[in-house]
C-alpha atoms as a PDB file:
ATOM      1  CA  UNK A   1      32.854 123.519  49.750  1.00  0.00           C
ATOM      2  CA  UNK A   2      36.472 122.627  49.921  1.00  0.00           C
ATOM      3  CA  UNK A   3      37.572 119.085  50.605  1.00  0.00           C
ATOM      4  CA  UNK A   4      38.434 117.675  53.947  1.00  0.00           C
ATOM      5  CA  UNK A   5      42.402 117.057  54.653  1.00  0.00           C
ATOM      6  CA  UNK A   6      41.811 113.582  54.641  1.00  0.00           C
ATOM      7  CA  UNK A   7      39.897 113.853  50.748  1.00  0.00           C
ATOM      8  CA  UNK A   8      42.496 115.887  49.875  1.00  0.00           C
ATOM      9  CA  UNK A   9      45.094 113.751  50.535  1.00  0.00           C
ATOM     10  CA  UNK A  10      43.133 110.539  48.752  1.00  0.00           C
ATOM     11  CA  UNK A  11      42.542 112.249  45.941  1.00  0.00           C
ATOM     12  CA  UNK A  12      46.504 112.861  45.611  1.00  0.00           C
ATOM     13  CA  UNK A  13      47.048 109.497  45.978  1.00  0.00           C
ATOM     14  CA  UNK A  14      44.692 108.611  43.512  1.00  0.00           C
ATOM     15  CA  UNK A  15      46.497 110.901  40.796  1.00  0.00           C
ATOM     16  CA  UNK A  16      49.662 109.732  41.311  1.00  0.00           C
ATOM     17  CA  UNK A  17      48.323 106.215  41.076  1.00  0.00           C
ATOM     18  CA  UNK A  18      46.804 106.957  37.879  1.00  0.00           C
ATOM     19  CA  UNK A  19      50.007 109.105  36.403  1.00  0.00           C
ATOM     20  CA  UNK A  20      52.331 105.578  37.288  1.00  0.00           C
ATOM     21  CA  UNK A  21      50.284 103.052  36.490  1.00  0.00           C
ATOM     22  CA  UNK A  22      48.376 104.401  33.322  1.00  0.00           C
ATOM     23  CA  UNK A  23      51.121 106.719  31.709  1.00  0.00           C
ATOM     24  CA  UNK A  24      49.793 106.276  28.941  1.00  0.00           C
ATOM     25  CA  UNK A  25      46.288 107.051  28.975  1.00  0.00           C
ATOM     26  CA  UNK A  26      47.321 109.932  30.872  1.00  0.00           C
ATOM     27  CA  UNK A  27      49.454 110.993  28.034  1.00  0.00           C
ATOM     28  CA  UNK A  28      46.865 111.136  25.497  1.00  0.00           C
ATOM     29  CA  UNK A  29      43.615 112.506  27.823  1.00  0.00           C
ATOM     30  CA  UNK A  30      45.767 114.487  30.239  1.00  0.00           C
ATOM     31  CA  UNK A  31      46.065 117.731  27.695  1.00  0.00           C
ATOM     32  CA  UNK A  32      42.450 118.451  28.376  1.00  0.00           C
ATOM     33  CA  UNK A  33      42.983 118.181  32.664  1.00  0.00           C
ATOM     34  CA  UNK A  34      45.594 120.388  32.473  1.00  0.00           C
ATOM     35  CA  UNK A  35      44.249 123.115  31.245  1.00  0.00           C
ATOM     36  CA  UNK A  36      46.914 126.071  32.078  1.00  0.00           C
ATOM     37  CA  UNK A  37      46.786 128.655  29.044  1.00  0.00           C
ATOM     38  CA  UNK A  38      49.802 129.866  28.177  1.00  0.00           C
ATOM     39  CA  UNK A  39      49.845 134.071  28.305  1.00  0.00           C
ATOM     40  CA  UNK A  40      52.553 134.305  25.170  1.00  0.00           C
ATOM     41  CA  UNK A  41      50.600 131.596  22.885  1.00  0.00           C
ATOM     42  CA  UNK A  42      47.000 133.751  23.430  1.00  0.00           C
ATOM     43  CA  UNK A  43      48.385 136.973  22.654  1.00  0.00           C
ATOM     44  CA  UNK A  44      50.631 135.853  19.846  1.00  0.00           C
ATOM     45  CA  UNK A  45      47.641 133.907  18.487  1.00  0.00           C
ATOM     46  CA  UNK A  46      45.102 137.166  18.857  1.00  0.00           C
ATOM     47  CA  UNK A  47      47.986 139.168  16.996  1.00  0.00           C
ATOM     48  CA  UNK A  48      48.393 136.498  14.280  1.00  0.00           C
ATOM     49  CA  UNK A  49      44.612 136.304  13.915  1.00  0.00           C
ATOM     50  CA  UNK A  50      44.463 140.070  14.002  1.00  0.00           C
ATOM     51  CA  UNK A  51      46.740 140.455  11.042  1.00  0.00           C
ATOM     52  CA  UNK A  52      44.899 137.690   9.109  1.00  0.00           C
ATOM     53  CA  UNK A  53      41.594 139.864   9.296  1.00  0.00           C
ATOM     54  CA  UNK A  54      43.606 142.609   7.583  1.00  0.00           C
ATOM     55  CA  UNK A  55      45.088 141.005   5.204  1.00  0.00           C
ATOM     56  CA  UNK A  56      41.833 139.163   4.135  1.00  0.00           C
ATOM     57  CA  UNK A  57      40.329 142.842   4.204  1.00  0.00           C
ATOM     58  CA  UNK A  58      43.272 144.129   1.922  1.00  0.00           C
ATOM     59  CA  UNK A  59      42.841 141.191  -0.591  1.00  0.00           C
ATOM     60  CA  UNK A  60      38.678 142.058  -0.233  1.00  0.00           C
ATOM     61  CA  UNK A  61      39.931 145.823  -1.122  1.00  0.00           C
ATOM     62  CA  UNK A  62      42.536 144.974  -3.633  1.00  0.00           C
ATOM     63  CA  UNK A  63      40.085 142.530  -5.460  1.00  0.00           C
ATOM     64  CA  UNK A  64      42.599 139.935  -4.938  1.00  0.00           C
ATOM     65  CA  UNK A  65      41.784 136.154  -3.997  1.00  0.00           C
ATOM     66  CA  UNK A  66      45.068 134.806  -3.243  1.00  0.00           C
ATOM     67  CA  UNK A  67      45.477 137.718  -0.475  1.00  0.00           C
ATOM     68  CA  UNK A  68      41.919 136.964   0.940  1.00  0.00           C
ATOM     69  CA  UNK A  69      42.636 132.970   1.081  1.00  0.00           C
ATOM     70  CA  UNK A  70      46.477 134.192   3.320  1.00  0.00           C
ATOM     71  CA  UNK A  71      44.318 136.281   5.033  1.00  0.00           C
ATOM     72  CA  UNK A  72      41.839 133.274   6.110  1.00  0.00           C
ATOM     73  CA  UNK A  73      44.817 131.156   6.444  1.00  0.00           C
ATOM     74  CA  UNK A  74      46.519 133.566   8.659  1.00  0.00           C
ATOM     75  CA  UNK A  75      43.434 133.757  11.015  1.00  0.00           C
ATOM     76  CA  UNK A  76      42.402 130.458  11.466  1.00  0.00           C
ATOM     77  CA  UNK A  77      46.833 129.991  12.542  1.00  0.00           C
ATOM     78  CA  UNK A  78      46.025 132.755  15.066  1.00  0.00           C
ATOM     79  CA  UNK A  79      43.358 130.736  16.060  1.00  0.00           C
ATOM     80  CA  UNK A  80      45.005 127.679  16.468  1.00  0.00           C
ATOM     81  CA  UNK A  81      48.190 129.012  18.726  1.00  0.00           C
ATOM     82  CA  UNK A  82      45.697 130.958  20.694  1.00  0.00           C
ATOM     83  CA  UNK A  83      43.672 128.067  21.818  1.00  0.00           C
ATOM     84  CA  UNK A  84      46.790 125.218  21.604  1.00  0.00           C
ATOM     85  CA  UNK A  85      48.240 123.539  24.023  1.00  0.00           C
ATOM     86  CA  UNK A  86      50.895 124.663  26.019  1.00  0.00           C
ATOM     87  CA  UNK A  87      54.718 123.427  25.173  1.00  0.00           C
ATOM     88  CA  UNK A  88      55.802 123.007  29.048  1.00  0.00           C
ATOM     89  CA  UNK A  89      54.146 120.639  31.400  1.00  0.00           C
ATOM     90  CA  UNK A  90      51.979 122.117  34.083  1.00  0.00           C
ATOM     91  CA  UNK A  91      52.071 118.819  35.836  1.00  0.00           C
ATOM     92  CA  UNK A  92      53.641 119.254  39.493  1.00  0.00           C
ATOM     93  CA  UNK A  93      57.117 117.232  39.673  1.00  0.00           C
ATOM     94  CA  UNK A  94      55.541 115.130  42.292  1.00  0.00           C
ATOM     95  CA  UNK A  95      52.793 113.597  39.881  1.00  0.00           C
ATOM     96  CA  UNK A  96      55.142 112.936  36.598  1.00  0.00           C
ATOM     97  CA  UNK A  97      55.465 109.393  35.733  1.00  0.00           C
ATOM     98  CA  UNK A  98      59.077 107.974  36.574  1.00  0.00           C
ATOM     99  CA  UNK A  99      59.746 111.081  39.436  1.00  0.00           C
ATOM    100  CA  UNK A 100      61.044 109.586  42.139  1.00  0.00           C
ATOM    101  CA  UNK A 101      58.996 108.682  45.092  1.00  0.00           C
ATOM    102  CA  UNK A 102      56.479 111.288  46.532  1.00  0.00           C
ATOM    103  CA  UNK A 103      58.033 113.818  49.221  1.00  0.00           C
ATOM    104  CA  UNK A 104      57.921 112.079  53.062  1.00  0.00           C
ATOM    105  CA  UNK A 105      55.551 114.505  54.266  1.00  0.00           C
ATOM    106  CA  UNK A 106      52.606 112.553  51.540  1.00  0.00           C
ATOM    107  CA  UNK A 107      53.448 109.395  51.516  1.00  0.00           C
ATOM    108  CA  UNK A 108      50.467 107.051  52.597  1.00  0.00           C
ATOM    109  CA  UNK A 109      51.388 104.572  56.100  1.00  0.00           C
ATOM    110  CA  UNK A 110      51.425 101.564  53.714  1.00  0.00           C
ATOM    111  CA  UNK A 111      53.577 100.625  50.545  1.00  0.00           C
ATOM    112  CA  UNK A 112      51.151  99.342  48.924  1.00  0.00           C
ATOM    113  CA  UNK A 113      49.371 101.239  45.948  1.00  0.00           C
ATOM    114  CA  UNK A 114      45.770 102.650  46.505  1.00  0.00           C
ATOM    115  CA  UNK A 115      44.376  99.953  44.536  1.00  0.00           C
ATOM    116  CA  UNK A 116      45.829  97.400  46.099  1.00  0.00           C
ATOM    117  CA  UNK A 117      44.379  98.442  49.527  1.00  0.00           C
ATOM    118  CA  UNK A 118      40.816  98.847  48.359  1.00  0.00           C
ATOM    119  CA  UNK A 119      41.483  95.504  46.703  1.00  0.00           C
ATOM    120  CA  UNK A 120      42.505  94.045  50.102  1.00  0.00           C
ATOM    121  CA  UNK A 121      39.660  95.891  51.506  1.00  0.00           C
ATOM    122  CA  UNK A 122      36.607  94.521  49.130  1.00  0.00           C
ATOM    123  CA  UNK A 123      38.241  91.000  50.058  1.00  0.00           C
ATOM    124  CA  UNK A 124      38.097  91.071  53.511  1.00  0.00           C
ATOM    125  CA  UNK A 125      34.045  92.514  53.411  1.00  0.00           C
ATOM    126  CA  UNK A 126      33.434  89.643  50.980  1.00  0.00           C
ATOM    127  CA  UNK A 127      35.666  86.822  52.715  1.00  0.00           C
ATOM    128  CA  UNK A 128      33.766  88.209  55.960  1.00  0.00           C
ATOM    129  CA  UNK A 129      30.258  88.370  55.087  1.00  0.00           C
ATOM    130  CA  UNK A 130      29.846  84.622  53.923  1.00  0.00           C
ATOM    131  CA  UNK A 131      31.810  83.295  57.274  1.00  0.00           C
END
C-alpha cells in the first residue's frame, strides 16, 4: 500500500531532519539505508572471485600451496568488491547535510524543524489537559 501525499511528505521531512541534525550518526549507519549496488563493483568482484577459484585450482593441480593460498586470497577480494559499498553517494542532493535549503515546492508552512513542532505540540496537550 503506498503512502498517502501527506505521509509522504512527513516522512521527507523527517529524513532531512535526521541527515542535519545527526550527521553523524547518519554517517556511520547510513551505508546500510542506502543500499544502491554498484553494477561495475559486482561484476568486477564476480571476475576477481572467478579468477581466484582458478588459480586456487591451478595451485590444487600444480601441488603448490603458495598458488592455492593467492587463489583463496584472490576470491575472498572478489568477494569483498562485489558486496562493498559503493564509492559515490546515492543520497539525493536535497537530503545531504550542509545542501542548501530544500527546493520551495517541499518546504513545510513553518520554519521550525519537525521536532520542534511535535515538541510544541506534546506541550500544548500536556499544558491543556491539567487546566
Amino acid at each position: 500500500m503506498p503512502l498517502s501525499e501527506q505521509e509522504q511528505r512527513l516522512l521527507d521531512e523527517m529524513e532531512r531532519s535526521l541527515y542535519q541534525n545527526d550527521a553523524d550518526f547518519v554517517a556511520s549507519v547510513g551505508g546500510a539505508a542506502r543500499g544502491r549496488m554498484s553494477y561495475t563493483s559486482l561484476v568486477s568482484g564476480i571476475l576477481l572471485a572467478v579468477g581466484g577459484v582458478v588459480v586456487l585450482v591451478a595451485g590444487v593441480v600444480f601441488r603448490q600451496p603458495f598458488i592455492g593460498v593467492l587463489g583463496f586470497a584472490l576470491m575472498f577480494a572478489g568477494v569483498l568488491v562485489a558486496i562493498g559499498s559503493p564509492r559515490k553517494s546515492s543520497t539525493p542532493h536535497h537530503l545531504r547535510p550542509g545542501s542548501g535549503p530544500a527546493p520551495a515546492g517541499r518546504r513545510s508552512k513553518s520554519s521550525s524543524s519537525f521536532m520542534d513542532r511535535l515538541n510544541e505540540r506534546w506541550d500544548k496537550r500536556q499544558g491543556g489537559g491539567l487546566r
